[in-house]
Protein backbone atom coordinates (compact mmCIF):
# COMPACT_ATOMS: atom_id res chain seq x y z
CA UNK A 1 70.08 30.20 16.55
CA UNK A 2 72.81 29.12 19.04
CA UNK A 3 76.11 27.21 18.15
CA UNK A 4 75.77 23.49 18.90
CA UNK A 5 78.69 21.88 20.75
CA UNK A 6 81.82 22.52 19.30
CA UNK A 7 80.83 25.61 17.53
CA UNK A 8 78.63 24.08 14.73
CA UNK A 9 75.13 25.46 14.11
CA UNK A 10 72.34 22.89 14.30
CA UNK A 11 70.61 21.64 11.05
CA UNK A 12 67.24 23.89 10.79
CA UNK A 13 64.40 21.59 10.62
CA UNK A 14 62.00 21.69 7.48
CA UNK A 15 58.33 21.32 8.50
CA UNK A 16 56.85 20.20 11.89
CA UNK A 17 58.46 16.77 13.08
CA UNK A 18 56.09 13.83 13.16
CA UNK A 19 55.81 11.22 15.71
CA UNK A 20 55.20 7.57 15.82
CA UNK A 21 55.98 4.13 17.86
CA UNK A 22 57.36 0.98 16.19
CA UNK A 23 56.34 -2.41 17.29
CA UNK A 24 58.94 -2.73 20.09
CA UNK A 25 56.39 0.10 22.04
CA UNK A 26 59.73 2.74 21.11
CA UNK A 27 58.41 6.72 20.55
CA UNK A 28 60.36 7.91 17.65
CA UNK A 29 60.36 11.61 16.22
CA UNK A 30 61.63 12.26 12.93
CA UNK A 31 62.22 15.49 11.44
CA UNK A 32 63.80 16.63 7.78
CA UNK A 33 66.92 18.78 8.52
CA UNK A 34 68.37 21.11 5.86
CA UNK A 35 71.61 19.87 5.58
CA UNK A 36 73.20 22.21 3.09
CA UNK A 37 75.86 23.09 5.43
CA UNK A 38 76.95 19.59 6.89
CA UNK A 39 80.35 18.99 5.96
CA UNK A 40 80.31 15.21 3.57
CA UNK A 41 76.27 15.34 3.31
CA UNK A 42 74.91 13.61 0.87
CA UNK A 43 72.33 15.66 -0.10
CA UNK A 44 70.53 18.96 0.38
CA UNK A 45 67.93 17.19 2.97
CA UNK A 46 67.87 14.13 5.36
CA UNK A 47 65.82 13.02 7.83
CA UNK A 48 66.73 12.35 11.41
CA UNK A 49 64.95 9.16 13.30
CA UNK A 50 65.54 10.15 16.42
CA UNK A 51 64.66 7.88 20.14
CA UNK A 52 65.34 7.73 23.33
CA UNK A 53 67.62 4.47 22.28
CA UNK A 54 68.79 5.64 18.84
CA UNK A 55 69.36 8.49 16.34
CA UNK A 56 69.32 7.29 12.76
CA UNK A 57 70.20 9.85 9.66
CA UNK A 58 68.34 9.30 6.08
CA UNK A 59 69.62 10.29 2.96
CA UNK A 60 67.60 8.96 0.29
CA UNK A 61 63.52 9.12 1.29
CA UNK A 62 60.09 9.83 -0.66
CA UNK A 63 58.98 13.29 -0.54
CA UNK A 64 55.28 12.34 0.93
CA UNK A 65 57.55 10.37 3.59
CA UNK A 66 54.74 12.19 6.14
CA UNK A 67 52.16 10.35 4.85
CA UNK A 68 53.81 6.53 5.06
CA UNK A 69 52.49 4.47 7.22
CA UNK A 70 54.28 3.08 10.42
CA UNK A 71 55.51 -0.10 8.88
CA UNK A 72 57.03 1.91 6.22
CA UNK A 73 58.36 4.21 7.99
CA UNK A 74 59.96 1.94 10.15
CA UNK A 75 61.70 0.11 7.06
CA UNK A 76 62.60 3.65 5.96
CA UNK A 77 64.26 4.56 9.28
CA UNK A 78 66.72 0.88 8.63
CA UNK A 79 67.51 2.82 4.63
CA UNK A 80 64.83 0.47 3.27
């Protein structure tokens, strides 16, 4: 694994990212990150939302979050 910018490691990803477009026709990816060695995390795990527009981090989210449907994960990706 190589050192991100400024000599942090990336956040290893848990699983296989999943993909999916919201109603504005934007391609999102989101991916669970092991965040154990973030500095202020909130929690063990997140999951990154991540576009070509945005990047959105997740703190609290259901463990079958895979299996939500777009509409929920879109309200998931706001912290709904």
């Amino acid at each position: 694994m190589s050192a991100a910018a400024g000599g942090r490691q990336p956040m290893p990803t848990i699983g296989t990212p999943k993909r999916f477009t919201d109603d504005d026709g934007i391609e999102w990816t989101i991916s669970e990150r092991d965040a154990r060695t973030v500095p202020g995390a909130r929690g063990p795990r997140c999951l990154i939302f991540q576009s070509d527009e945005a990047v959105r981090r997740i703190w609290e989210y259901p463990a079958g979050w895979r299996d939500l449907l777009n509409p929920s994960l879109i309200a998931l990706s706001w912290g709904c």
